[in-house]
Structure formats: C-alpha cells, structure tokens
Protein backbone atom coordinates (compact mmCIF):
# COMPACT_ATOMS: atom_id res chain seq x y z
CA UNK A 1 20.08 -28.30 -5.31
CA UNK A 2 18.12 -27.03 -8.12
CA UNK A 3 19.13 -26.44 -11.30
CA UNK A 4 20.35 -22.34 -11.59
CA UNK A 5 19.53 -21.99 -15.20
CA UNK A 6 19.03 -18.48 -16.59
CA UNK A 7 15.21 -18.88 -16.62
CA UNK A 8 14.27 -22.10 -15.31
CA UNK A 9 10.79 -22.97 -15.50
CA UNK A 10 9.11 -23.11 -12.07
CA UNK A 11 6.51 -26.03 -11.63
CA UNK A 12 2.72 -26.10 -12.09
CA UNK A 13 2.13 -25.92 -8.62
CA UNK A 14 3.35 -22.42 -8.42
CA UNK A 15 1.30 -21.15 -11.41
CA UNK A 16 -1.83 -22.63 -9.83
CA UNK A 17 -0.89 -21.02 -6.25
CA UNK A 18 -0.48 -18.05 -7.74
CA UNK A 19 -3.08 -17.98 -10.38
CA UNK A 20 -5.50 -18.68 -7.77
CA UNK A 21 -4.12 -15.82 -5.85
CA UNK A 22 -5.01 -13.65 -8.79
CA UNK A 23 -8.28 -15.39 -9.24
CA UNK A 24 -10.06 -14.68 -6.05
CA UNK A 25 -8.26 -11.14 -5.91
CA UNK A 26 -10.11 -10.44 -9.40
CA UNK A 27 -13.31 -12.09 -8.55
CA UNK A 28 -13.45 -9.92 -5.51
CA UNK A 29 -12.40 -6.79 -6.42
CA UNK A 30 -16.26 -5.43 -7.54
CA UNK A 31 -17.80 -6.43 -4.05
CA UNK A 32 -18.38 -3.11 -1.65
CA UNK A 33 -16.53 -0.07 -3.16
CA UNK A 34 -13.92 2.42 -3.29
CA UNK A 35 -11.51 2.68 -0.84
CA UNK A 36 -10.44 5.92 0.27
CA UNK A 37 -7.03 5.52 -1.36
CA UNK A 38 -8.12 4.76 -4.20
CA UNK A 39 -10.58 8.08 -4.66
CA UNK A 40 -7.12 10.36 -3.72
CA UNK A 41 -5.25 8.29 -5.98
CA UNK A 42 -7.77 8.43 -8.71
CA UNK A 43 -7.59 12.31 -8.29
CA UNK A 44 -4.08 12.56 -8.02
CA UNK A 45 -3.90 10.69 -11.82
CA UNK A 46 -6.09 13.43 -12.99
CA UNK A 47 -3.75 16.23 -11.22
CA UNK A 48 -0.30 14.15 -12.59
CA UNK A 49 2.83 15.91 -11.13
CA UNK A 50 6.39 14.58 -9.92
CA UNK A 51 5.31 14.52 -6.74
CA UNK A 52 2.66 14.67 -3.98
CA UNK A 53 2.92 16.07 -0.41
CA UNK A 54 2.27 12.12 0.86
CA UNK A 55 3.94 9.74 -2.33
CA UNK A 56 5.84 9.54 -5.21
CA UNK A 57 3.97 10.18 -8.51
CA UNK A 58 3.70 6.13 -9.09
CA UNK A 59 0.76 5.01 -8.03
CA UNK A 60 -1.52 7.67 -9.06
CA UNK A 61 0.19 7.52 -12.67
CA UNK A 62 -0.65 3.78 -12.51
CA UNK A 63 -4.64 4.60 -11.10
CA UNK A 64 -4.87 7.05 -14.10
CA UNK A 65 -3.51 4.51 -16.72
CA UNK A 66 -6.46 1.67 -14.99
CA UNK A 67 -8.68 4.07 -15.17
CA UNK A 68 -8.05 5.48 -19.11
CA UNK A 69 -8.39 1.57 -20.26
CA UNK A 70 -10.83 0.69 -18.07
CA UNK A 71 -13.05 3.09 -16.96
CA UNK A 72 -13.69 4.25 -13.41
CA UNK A 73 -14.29 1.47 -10.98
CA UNK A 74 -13.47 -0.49 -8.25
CA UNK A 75 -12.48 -3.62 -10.04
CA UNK A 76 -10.69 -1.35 -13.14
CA UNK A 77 -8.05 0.16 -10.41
CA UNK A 78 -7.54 -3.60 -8.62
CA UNK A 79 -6.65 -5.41 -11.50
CA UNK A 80 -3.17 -4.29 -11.42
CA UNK A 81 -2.85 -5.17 -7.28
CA UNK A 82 -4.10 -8.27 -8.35
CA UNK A 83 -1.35 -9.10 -11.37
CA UNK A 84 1.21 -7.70 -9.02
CA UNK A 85 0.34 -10.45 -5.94
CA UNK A 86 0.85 -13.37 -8.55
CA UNK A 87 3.90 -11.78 -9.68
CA UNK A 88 5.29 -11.70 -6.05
CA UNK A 89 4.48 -15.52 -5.55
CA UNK A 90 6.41 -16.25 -8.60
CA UNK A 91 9.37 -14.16 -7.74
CA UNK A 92 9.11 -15.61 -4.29
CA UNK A 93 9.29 -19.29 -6.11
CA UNK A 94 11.79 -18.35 -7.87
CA UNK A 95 14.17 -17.11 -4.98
CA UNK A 96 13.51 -20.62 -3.33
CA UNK A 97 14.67 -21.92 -6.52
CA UNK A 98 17.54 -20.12 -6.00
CA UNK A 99 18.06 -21.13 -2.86
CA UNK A 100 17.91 -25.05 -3.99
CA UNK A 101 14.32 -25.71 -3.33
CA UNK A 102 13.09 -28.24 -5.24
CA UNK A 103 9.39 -28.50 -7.03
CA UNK A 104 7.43 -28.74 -2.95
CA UNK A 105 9.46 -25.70 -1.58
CA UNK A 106 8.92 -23.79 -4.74
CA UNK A 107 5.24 -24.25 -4.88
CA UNK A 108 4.64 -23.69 -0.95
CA UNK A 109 7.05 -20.55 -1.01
CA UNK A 110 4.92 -19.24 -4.10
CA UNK A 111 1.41 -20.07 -2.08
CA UNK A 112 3.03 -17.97 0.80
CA UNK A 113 4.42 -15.46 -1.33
CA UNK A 114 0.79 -14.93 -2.88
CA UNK A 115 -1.69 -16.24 -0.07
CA UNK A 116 -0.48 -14.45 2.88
CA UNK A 117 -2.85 -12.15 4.51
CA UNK A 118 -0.76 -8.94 4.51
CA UNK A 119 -0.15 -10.03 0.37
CA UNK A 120 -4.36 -10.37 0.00
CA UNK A 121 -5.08 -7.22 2.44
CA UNK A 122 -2.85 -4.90 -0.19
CA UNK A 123 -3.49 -6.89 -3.05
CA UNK A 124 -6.96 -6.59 -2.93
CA UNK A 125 -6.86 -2.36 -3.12
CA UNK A 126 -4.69 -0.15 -5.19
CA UNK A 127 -2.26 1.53 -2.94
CA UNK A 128 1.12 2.46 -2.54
CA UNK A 129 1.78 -0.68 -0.61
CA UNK A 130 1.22 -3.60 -2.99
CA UNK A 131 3.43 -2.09 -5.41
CA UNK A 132 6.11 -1.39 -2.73
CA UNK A 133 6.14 -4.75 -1.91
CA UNK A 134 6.45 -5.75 -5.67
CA UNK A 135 9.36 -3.77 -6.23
CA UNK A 136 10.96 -5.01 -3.14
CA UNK A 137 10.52 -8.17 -4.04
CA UNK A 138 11.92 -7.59 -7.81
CA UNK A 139 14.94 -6.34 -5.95
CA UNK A 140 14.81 -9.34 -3.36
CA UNK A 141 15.38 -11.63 -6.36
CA UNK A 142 17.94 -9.85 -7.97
CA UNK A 143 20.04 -9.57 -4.98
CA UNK A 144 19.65 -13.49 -4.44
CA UNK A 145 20.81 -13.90 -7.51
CA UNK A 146 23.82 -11.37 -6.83
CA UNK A 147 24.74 -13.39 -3.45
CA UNK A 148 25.31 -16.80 -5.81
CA UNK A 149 27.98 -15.41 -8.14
CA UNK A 150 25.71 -14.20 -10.97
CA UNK A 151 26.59 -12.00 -13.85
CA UNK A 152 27.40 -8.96 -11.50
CA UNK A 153 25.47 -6.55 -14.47
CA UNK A 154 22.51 -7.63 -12.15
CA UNK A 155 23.58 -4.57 -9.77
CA UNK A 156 22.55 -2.28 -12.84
CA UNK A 157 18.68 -4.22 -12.50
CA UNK A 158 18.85 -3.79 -8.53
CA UNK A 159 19.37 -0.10 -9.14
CA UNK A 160 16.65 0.44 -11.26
CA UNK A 161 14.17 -1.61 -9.46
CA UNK A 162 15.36 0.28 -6.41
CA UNK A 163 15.01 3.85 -7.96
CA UNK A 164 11.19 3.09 -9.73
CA UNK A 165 10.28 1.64 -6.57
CA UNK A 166 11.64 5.01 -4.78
CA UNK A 167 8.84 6.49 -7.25
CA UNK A 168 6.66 4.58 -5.33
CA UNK A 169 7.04 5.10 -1.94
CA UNK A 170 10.63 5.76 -0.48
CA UNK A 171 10.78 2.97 1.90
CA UNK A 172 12.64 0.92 -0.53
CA UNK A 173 15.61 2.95 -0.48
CA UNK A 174 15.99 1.67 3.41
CA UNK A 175 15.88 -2.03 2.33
CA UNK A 176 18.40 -1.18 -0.28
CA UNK A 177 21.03 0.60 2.21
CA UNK A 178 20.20 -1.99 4.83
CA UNK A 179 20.85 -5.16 2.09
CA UNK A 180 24.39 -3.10 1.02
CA UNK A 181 25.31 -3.20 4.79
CA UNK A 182 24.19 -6.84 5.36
CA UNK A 183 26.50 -7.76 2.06
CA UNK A 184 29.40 -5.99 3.97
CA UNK A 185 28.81 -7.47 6.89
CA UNK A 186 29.43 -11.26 5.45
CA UNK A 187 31.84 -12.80 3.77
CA UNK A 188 29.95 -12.01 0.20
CA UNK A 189 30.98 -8.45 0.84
CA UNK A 190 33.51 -9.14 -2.56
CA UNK A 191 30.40 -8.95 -4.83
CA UNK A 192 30.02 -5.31 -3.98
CA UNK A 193 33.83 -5.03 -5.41
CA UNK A 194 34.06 -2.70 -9.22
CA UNK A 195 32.12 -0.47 -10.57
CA UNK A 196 28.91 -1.99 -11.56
CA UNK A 197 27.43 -1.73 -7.87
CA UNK A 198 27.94 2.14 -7.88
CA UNK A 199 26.70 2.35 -11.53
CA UNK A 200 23.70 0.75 -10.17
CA UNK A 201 23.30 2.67 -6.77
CA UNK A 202 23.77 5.85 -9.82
CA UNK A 203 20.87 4.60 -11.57
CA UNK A 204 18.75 4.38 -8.64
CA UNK A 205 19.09 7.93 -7.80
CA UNK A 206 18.90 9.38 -11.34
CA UNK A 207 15.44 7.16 -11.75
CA UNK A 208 14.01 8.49 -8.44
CA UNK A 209 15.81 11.92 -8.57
CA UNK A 210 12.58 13.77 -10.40
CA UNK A 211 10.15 13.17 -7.14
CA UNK A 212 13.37 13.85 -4.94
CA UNK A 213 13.57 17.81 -7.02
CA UNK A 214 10.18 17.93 -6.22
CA UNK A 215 10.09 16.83 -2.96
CA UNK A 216 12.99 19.84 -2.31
CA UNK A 217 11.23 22.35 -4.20
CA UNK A 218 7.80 22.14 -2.29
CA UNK A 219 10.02 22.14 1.28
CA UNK A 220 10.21 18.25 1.78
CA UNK A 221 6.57 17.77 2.67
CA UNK A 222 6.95 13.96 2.95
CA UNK A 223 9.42 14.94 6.07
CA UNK A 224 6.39 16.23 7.47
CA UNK A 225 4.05 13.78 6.09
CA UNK A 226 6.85 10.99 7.91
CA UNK A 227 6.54 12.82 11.52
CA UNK A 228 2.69 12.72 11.56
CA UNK A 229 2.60 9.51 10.56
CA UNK A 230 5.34 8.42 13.38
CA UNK A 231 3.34 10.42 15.82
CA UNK A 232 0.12 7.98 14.91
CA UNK A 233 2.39 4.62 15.45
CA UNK A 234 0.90 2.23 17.21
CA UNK A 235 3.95 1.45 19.03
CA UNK A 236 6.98 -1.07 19.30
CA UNK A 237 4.62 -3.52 21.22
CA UNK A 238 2.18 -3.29 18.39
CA UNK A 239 4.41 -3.56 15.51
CA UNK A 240 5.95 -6.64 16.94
CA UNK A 241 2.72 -8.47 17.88
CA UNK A 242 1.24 -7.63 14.76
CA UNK A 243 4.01 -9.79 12.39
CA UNK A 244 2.53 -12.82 12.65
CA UNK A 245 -1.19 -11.47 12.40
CA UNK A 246 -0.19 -10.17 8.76
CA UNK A 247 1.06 -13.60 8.09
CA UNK A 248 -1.81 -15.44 8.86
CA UNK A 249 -0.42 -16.70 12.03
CA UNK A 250 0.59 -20.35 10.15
CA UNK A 251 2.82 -18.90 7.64
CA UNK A 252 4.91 -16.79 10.58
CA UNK A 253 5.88 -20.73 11.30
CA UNK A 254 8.27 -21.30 8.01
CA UNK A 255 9.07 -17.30 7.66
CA UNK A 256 10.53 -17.22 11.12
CA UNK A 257 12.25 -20.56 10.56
CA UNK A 258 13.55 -19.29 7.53
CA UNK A 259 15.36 -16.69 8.45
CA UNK A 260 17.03 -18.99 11.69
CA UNK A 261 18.10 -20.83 8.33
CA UNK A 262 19.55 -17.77 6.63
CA UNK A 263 21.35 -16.74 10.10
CA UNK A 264 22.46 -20.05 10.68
CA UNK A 265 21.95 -23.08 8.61
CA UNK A 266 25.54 -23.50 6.40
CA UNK A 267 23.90 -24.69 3.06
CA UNK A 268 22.42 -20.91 3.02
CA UNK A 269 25.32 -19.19 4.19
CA UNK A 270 26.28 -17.30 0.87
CA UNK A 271 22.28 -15.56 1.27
CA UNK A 272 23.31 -14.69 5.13
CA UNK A 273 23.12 -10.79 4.07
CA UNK A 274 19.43 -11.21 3.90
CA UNK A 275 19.07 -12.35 7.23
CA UNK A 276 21.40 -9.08 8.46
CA UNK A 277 19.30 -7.10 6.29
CA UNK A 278 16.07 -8.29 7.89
CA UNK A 279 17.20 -7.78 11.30
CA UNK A 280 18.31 -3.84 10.98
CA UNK A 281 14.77 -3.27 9.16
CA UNK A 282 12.89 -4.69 11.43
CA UNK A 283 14.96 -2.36 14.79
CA UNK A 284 14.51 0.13 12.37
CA UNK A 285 11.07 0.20 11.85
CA UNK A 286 10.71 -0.80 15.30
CA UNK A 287 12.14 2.28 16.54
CA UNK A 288 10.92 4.92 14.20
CA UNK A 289 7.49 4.39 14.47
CA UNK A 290 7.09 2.20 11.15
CA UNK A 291 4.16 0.58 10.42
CA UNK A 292 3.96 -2.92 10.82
CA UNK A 293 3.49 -3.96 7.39
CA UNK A 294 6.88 -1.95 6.11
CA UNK A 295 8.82 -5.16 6.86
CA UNK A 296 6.28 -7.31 4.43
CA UNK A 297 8.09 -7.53 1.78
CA UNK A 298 11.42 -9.14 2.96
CA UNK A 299 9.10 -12.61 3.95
CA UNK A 300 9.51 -12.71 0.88
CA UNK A 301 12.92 -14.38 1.10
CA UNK A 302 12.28 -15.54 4.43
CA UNK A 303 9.26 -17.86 3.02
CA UNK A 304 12.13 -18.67 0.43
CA UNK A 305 13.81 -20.36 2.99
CA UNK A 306 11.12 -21.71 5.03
CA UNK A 307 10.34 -23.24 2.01
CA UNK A 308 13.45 -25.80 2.01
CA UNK A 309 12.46 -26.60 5.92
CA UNK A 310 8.90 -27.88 4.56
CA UNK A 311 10.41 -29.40 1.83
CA UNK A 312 12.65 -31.62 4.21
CA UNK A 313 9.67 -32.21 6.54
CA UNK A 314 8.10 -35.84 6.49
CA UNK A 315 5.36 -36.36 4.64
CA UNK A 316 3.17 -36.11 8.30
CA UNK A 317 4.77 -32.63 9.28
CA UNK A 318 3.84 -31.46 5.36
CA UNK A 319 0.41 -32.42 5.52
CA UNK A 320 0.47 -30.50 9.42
CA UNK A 321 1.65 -27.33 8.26
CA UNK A 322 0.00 -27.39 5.06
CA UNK A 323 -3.58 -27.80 6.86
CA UNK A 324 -2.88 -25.37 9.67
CA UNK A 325 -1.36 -22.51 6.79
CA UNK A 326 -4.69 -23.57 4.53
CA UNK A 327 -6.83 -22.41 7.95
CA UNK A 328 -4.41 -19.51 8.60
CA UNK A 329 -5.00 -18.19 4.68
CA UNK A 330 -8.88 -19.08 5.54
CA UNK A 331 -9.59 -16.89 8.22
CA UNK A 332 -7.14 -13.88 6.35
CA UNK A 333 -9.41 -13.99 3.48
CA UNK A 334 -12.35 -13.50 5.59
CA UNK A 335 -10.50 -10.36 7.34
CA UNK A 336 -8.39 -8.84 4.03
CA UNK A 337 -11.32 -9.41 1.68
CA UNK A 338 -14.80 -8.18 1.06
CA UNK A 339 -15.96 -12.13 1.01
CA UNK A 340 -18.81 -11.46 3.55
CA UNK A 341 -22.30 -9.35 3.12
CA UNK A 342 -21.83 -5.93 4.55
CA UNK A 343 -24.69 -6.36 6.69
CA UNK A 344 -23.22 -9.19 8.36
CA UNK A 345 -19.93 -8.03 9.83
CA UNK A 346 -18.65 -5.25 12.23
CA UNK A 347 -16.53 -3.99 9.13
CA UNK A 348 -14.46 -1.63 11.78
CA UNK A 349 -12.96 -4.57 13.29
CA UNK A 350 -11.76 -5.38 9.84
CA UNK A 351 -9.66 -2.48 8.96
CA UNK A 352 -9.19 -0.87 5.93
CA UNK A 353 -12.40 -3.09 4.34
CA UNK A 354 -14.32 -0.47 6.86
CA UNK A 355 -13.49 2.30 4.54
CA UNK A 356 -14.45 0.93 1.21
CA UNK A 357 -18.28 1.37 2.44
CA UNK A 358 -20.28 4.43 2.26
CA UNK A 359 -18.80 6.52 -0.47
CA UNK A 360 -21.98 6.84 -2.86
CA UNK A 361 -24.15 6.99 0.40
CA UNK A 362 -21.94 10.40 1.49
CA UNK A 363 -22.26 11.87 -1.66
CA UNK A 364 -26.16 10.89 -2.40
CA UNK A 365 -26.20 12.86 1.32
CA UNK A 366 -24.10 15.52 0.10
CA UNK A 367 -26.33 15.89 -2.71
CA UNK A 368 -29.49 16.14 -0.78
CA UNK A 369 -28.21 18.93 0.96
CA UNK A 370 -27.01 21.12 -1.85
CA UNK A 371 -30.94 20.74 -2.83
CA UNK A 372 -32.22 22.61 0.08
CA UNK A 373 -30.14 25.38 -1.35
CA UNK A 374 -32.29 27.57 -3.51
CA UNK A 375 -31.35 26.64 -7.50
CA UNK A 376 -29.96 30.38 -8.20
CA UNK A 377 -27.60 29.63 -5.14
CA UNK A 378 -26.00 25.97 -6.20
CA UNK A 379 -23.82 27.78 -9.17
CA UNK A 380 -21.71 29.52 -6.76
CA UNK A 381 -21.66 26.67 -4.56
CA UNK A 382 -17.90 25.27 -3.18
CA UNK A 383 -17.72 21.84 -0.75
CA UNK A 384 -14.87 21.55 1.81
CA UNK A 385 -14.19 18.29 3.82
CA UNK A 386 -11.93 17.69 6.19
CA UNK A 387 -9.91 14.65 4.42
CA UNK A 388 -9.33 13.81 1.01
CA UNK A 389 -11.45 10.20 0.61
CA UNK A 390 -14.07 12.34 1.45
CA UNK A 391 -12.70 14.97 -1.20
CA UNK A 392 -12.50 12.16 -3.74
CA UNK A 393 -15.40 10.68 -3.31
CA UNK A 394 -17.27 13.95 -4.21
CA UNK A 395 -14.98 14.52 -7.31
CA UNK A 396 -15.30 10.95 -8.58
CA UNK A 397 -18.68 9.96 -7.93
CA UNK A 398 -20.15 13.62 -7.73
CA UNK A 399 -20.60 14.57 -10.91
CA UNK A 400 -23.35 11.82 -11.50
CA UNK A 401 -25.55 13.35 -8.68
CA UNK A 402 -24.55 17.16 -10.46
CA UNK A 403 -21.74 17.92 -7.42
CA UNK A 404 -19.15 20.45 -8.06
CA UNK A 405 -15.72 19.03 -7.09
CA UNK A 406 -14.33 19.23 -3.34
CA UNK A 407 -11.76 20.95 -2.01
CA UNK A 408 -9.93 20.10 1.23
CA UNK A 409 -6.88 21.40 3.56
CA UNK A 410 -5.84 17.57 3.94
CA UNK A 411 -2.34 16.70 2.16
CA UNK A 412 -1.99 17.33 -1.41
CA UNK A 413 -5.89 19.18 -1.68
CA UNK A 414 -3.89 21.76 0.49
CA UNK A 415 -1.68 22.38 -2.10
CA UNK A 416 -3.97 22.12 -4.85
CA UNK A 417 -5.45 24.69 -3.61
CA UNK A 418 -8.82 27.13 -2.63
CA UNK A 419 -11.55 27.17 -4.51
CA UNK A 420 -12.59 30.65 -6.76
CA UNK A 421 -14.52 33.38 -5.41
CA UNK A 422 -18.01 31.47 -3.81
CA UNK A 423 -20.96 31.84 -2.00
CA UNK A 424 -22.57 29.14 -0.01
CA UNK A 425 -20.53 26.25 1.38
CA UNK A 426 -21.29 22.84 2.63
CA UNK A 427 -18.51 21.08 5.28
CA UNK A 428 -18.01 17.67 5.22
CA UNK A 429 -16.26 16.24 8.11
CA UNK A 430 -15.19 18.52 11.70
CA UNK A 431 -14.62 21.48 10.22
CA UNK A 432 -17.21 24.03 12.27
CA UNK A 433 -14.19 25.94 13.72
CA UNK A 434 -12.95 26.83 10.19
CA UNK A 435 -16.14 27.30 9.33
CA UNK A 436 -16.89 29.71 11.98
CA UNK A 437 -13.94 32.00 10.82
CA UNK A 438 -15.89 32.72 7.56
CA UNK A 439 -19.76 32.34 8.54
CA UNK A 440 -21.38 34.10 11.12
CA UNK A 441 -23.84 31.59 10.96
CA UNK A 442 -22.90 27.72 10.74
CA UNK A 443 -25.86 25.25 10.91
CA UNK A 444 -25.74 21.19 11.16
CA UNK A 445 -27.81 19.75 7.99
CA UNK A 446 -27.19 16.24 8.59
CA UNK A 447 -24.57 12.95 9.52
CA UNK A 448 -22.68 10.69 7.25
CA UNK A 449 -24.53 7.33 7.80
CA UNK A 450 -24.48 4.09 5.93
CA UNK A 451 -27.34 1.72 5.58
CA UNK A 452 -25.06 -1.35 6.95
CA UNK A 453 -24.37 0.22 10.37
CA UNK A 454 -20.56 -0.03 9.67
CA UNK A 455 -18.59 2.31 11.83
CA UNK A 456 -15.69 3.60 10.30
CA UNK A 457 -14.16 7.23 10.04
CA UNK A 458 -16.82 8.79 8.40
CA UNK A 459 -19.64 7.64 10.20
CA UNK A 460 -21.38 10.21 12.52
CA UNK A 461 -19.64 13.40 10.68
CA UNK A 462 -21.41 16.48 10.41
CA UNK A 463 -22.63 17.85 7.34
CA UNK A 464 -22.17 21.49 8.10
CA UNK A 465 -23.91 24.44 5.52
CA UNK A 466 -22.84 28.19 5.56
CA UNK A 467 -25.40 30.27 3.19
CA UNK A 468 -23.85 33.58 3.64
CA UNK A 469 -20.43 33.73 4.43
CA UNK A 470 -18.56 36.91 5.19
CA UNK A 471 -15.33 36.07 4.15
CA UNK A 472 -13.81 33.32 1.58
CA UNK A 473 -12.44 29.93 2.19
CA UNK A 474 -9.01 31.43 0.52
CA UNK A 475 -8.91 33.87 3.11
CA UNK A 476 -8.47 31.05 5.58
CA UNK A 477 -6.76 28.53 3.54
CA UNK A 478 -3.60 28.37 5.36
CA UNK A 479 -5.37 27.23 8.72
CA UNK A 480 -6.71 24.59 6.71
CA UNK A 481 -3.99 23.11 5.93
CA UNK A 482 -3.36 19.19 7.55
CA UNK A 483 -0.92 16.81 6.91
CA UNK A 484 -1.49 13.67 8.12
C-alpha cells in the first residue's frame, strides 16, 4: 500500500493529467459565448441575497467575485470551473492514494477524475454543478480518510464542506445522509461513535442554515422549483442509460469495476460505506426524477478504486484501456466543448453547448426593434421575456446596444419583480397571451435567429411589440409568474 502520510505528495503524472485538464478548459473557455446560466448567474451576483427561488446564494456570489476581478466575459466566469476540475482530479488521486494505489492508479484515477466527459461538460461553464461536484468530492476525501482510522476531528471538515456545499446546491446534503447510513451499515459504523460527528453534522447546518431561513421565509420555493424539475425528468430508463455516456463510455469500465471492488474485494473493505452510499443515491435519484448527472460526483471514489484494478492489469490490458479511455475522452471533448466551428455542427445535438450561441445576435435583434419605436417613446420603454437567459442576456450585453434591462416572470425575475409605470413593451419569447391581457393590440416584429443555423430554445421565438397598452405589466404580474 501507499504510504498514508499527512500530505503525501502525489506524482507528476497527476499534475500533468490534471493541469492539462485545466489547460484545454482555459484555452476554451472564450470560443462561442455565454451560456444561459451564466447570464442569470451573472445577474443574480449583481442582485446578492441568501437565497434564490432555484439555488443557494453560492454560485452567483462566486460569478460576481469573477466578474469584479475580471471583467464581464465568458472566459472571466470559467476560470474558476476550470481550477475546480483540476482540483477534483487531485482529490480523486489522492483518495486512490488512500486507498493504496500506487504512482499508475494515482495518475489514471486523477486523468478520470479530471478528463471525464460529465467533469469537461460542467467544467467548461460556470454553474451550480461543477462546484457541487467539487464539494462532494472535498467531502468524498475526507470521509476516506475517516473510514481508515484518521484523526476523527476530520468529521468537523466533512461538516463544513457539507454545509458550504449546501450553499451551493442542496443535493449534497443527500450524499451526506446517504454516506452516514452506509457507515452504519458496515462494520466502520464505530467511527461515527463521540461527539465530533454531531459537532460536525452541527456545523453543516449552522453554515447552510442562512439560505435554509431564506428558503422558509419566501415559502420554500426550491420545493417548487424540485417538483417542476421532477416533472421534466427524463425518466428511470434515461437516467440509467445515460451513466456511462457522461463517463465517456471507457471510463464507466474502471468506475463500475470499482465499486464491485468497494462491495466486494477484502483489501477495500474498511471503504465498503462508499459502495452502500453509492447504491441508495443512485435508487434515489432513480426514483425521484434526478437528473442523471446528480450521481457524478461519487465516481469520484469509484475511479479511486478502479484505479487499483488498472494498476494490477498487465502491461497489455494498461495500454487497452488506456487507448480505448484516450478515444472515450476524445469524442467527450468534441461533445462537452466548444472545440468545433459553429457552422459546422448541429449544436442541438450537443446539449447545453446549443445555448451558449446567439445571445448578442438576440439582443442586436432586440435592439433593432426598439428602433422602430419613435425616439420620444424608447424612455418609457420596459422588455419582458419569457425566461431568464433571455432576461440576462438583455441586462448583460444590453446596455452596449442602449437596452433598458429585462424583466421576466421566470424564477427569481418573478420575484425581483415588475417593472415601474411604462409605456410600450417588447416580448421576447411566447408570451402573446400575457401580452394580450394588457394590449389590445399585439403585433409580431420579428424571430430570434442565429447566423449558424443552430437550433436551440431560442430559435424561432417571437419578438412580440405592444405600443399602447391599456393596462401595466404589474397589473398582471402574478400570471407571469413560472417556475421551472
């Protein structure tokens, strides 16, 4: 086994897997544009609060720090995904390490900790998800170390990475109940005896318990927020076929054989917990209506593990599986990242790179319709759309082009909410039967287009103007409202 020391230094091989990670994350973060995210989270940093109707305050506190030091930009919000994926291939190293991997398993654990093409996809925008996964991971590590007799203050760091990461998004809060119940359901269960693991589970809730008063004083909106998103699942089928397409398809090879190892193999026995812990996440996602990509971050100690199987493979079988996970990480780059011309790819059969295309086309169409508006009209204009990338968008990049900002019934723009007394109003998005409780006369100006023919949810939306409206948007603002 390896060495346990406190910090033991993990080999160059992980540092270049990982650095590399980081690299091409970096080098192409400036290609295409915003994501839609990433406009709503930029917004959000401007509007900072405890809480949001659809996340913790964490992500949009970190969008408003990149953007303060940086400046507003695509590649000034992504640097901190980026930093984040390397630091999840070296925790993932390091849990291999922990696990008695020697120098191979640490550095092919850290290339799948870092290379994978759910770890690219989120690294590459800034989103609640990367840094879900890199608090996970944080607390992945510390409860490795936990499971092999360390200091048993480490409960006190598994709370707190538990409770930030709860400022995050709360879905770490089920890993941490479902790792408690995996510890008590093996024979490591004595390592939850004392006080130091309720301390910890104390800290967690004091550290999240701001978002969690806000959260209660706004009526749990995130409830909501939770039962629209269930209601959009793709389904149990889905979420099970779609495991090994997040790992590349080569690296589902040592993460599934990794956790056989931690449910069966006796050299990993005292890390068994983590296999329990994986399997009620994955029936409870399953069943809920999770998203495939909740479950990410626990392959993070399943790679661990996988890790020691390549290590013990032949030289042959190492050279196998590292050629077929290099072609697996190949074609994930070319799907996760904006690697290709725009022109050259169906960008909807991509995903989310489909909606990081078009934002300063929709606004520079925007625009062009506030100018058919007669100049003493455009000071009392207000813009609605009907989702808040297309909100943020106008509020980020408007202001060049001489745009008042947006306002929107979708999620926390609800709550923010109407605008001041108006007069005329351009739509964005399907909103004509809103529209048509305030303006006896609705007319179609134009539709959202790109130059690059991509077709993703803003394509082919109506650009809808009211010049004379009888009534105000706030007189109608709680049938705007739309979680979802």
């Amino acid at each position: 086994m390896a060495s346990h020391g406190r910090f033991p230094r993990l080999p160059l091989g992980v540092w270049l897997a990982t650095g590399g990670a980081v690299g091409v994350l970096l080098a192409t973060a400036p290609r295409y544009g915003f994501h839609r995210d990433e406009l709503y989270f930029l917004v959000a940093g401007r509007r900072l609060d405890w809480g949001y109707v659809d996340q913790p305050p964490l992500t949009p506190l970190l969008a408003r720090v990149s953007e303060l030091v940086a400046g507003t930009s695509p590649f000034a919000v992504r640097v901190l995904p980026a930093l984040a994926v390397g630091t999840i291939g070296l925790l993932t190293a390091a849990i291999a390490r922990r696990l008695g991997g020697g120098a191979v398993a640490q550095t092919f654990a850290a290339f799948c900790g870092s290379w994978a093409g759910v770890v690219l996809g989120e690294g590459h925008l800034l989103s609640t998800a990367i840094f879900d996964y890199l608090f996970w991971t944080v607390a992945l590590w510390i409860l490795v170390r936990l499971l092999d007799d360390a200091d048993p203050r480490w409960w006190l760091g598994f709370g707190l990475a538990t409770g930030i990461g709860m400022q995050n998004k709360s879905t770490i809060g089920f890993f941490a109940v479902a790792a408690v119940i995996g510890v008590l359901a093996t024979d490591r269960r004595r390592i939850l005896a004392g006080t130091l693991p309720w301390i910890g589970a104390g800290i967690a809730v004091v550290v999240a318990a701001p978002n969690l008063l806000w959260q209660a004083a706004n009526g749990w909106p995130q409830l909501e927020m939770a039962e629209a998103l269930r209601a959009r699942s793709d389904g149990p089928v889905a979420f099970i076929l779609f495991q090994p397409l997040l790992l590349s398809i080569a690296l589902a090879v040592p993460a599934f054989i990794g956790l056989w190892c931690l449910a069966r193999s006796e050299a990993l026995r005292r890390w068994q917990a983590l296999a329990v812990a994986y399997g009620i996440l994955f029936v409870l996602f399953l069943v809920t209506g999770g998203k495939a990509y909740y479950i990410a971050p626990m392959y993070s100690a399943l790679w661990a593990a996988g890790a020691i199987w390549f290590e013990d493979l032949g030289r042959t079988g190492r050279r196998v599986m590292a050629g077929a996970a290099a072609l697996g990480v190949a074609i994930g780059m070319l799907i996760a990242l904006p690697i290709l011309p725009r022109d050259s790819l169906s960008l909807d059969a991509t995903g989310e790179l489909g909606e990081t295309v078009g934002w300063p086309e929709l606004v520079d169409q925007v625009a062009a319709v506030r100018d058919l508006l007669p100049a003493a009209e455009r000071n009392a204009l207000v813009i609605i759309t009907g989702n808040y990338g297309e909100a943020g968008a106008i509020e980020i990049l408007g202001p060049d082009r001489g745009l008042p900002p947006a306002v929107s019934g979708h999620n926390n723009y609800w709550l923010w909410g109407p605008p001041p007394p108006h007069g005329p109003i351009i739509a964005v998005g399907p909103l004509e039967g809103l529209l048509r409780q305030i303006c006896p006369d609705v007319g179609t100006a134009g539709f959202i287009s790109n130059p690059w023919g991509v077709d993703n949810e803003e394509a082919g939306y109506p650009i809808l103007l009211c010049r004379d409206p009888s009534r105000q948007l706030a007189d109608v603002w709680d049938s705007a409202r739309h979680y979802n």
